[in-house]
Protein backbone atom coordinates (compact mmCIF):
# COMPACT_ATOMS: atom_id res chain seq x y z
CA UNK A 1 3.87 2.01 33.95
CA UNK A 2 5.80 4.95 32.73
CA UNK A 3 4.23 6.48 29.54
CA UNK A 4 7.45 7.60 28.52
CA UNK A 5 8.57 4.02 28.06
CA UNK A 6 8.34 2.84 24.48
CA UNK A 7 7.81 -0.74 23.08
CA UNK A 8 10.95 -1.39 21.76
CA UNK A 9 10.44 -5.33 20.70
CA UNK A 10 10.30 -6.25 17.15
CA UNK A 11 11.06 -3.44 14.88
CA UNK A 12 13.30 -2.62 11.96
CA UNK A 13 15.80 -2.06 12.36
CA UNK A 14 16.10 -3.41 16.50
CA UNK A 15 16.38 -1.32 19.63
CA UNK A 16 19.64 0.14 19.90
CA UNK A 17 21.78 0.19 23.45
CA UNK A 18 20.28 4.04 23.76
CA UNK A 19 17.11 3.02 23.36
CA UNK A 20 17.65 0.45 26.30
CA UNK A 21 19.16 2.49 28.22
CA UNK A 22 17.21 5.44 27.74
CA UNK A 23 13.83 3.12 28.46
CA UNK A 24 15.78 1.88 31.84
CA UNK A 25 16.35 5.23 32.94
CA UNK A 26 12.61 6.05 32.98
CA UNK A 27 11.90 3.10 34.70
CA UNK A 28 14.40 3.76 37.39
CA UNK A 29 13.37 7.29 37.66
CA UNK A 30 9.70 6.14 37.94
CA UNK A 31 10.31 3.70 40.68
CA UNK A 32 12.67 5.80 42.91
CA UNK A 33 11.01 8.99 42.51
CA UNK A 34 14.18 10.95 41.88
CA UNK A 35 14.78 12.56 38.04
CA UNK A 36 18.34 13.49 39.56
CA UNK A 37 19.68 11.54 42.81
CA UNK A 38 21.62 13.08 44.98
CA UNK A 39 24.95 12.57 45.23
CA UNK A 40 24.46 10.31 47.83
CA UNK A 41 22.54 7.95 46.05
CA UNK A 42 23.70 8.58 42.52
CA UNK A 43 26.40 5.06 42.87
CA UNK A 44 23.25 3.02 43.03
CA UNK A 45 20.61 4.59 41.02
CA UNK A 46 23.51 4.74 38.08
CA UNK A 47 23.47 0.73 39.09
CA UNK A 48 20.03 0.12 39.29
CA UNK A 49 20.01 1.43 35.25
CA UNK A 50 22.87 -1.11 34.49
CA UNK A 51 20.82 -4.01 35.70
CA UNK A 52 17.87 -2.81 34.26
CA UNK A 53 19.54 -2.60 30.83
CA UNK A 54 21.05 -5.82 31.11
CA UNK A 55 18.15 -7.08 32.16
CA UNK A 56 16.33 -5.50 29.32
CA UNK A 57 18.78 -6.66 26.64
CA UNK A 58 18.37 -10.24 28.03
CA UNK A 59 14.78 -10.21 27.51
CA UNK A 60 14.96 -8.65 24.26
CA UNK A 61 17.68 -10.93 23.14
CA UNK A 62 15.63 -13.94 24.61
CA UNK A 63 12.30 -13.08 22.81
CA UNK A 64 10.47 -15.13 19.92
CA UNK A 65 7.94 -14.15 17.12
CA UNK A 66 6.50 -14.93 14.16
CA UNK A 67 4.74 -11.34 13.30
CA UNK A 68 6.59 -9.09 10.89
CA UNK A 69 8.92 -6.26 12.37
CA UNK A 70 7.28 -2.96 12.43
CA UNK A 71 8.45 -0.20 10.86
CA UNK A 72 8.99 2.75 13.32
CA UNK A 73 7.92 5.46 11.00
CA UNK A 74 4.71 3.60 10.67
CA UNK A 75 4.18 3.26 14.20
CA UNK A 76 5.25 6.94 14.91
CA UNK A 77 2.91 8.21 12.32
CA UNK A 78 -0.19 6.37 13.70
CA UNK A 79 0.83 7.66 17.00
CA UNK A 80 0.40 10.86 15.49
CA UNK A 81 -2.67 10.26 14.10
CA UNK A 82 -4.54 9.13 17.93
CA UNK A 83 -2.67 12.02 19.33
CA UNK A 84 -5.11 14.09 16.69
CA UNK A 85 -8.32 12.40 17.65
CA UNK A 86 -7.18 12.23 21.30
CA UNK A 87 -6.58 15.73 21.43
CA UNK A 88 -7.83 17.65 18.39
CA UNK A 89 -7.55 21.35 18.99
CA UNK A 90 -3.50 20.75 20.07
CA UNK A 91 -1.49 21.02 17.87
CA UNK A 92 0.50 17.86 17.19
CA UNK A 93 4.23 18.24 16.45
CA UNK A 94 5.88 15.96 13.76
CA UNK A 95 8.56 15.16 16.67
């Protein structure tokens, strides 16, 4: 699993199509190896992120819960605050 890739189910307000998108292209990066294909391979790796967002938005679209939406400064901020106890002489940014 790619660290980079957020949970982006069931928060306020909803993933957007960047967000998707954005998620896919880490995954597809992940899996090939490449950060940039070459030119060769750039027709299907820009593919392989279309399905994936589709695919993505499906399952997003598709999903059921009774929980509460989270709110993503919530989520960020408690993020922040294991990044502190994880690492506690860094310096954590408010990014």
């Amino acid at each position: 699993m790619c660290r980079n890739i957020k949970t982006l189910y069931n928060f306020e307000p909803p993933a957007t199509e960047d967000e998707l998108r954005a998620a896919a292209t880490q995954y597809v990066r992940k899996i090939s190896g490449f950060t940039k294909p070459s030119q060769a391979n750039a027709e299907a790796f820009e593919a392989a992120i279309e399905q994936v967002t589709a695919a993505s938005k499906l399952l997003m679209d598709s999903l059921v819960t009774s929980a509460a939406p989270r709110d993503r400064e919530v989520e960020a901020e408690k993020a922040r605050e294991r990044s502190r106890h994880r690492f506690p002489a860094a310096v954590v940014s408010g990014n």
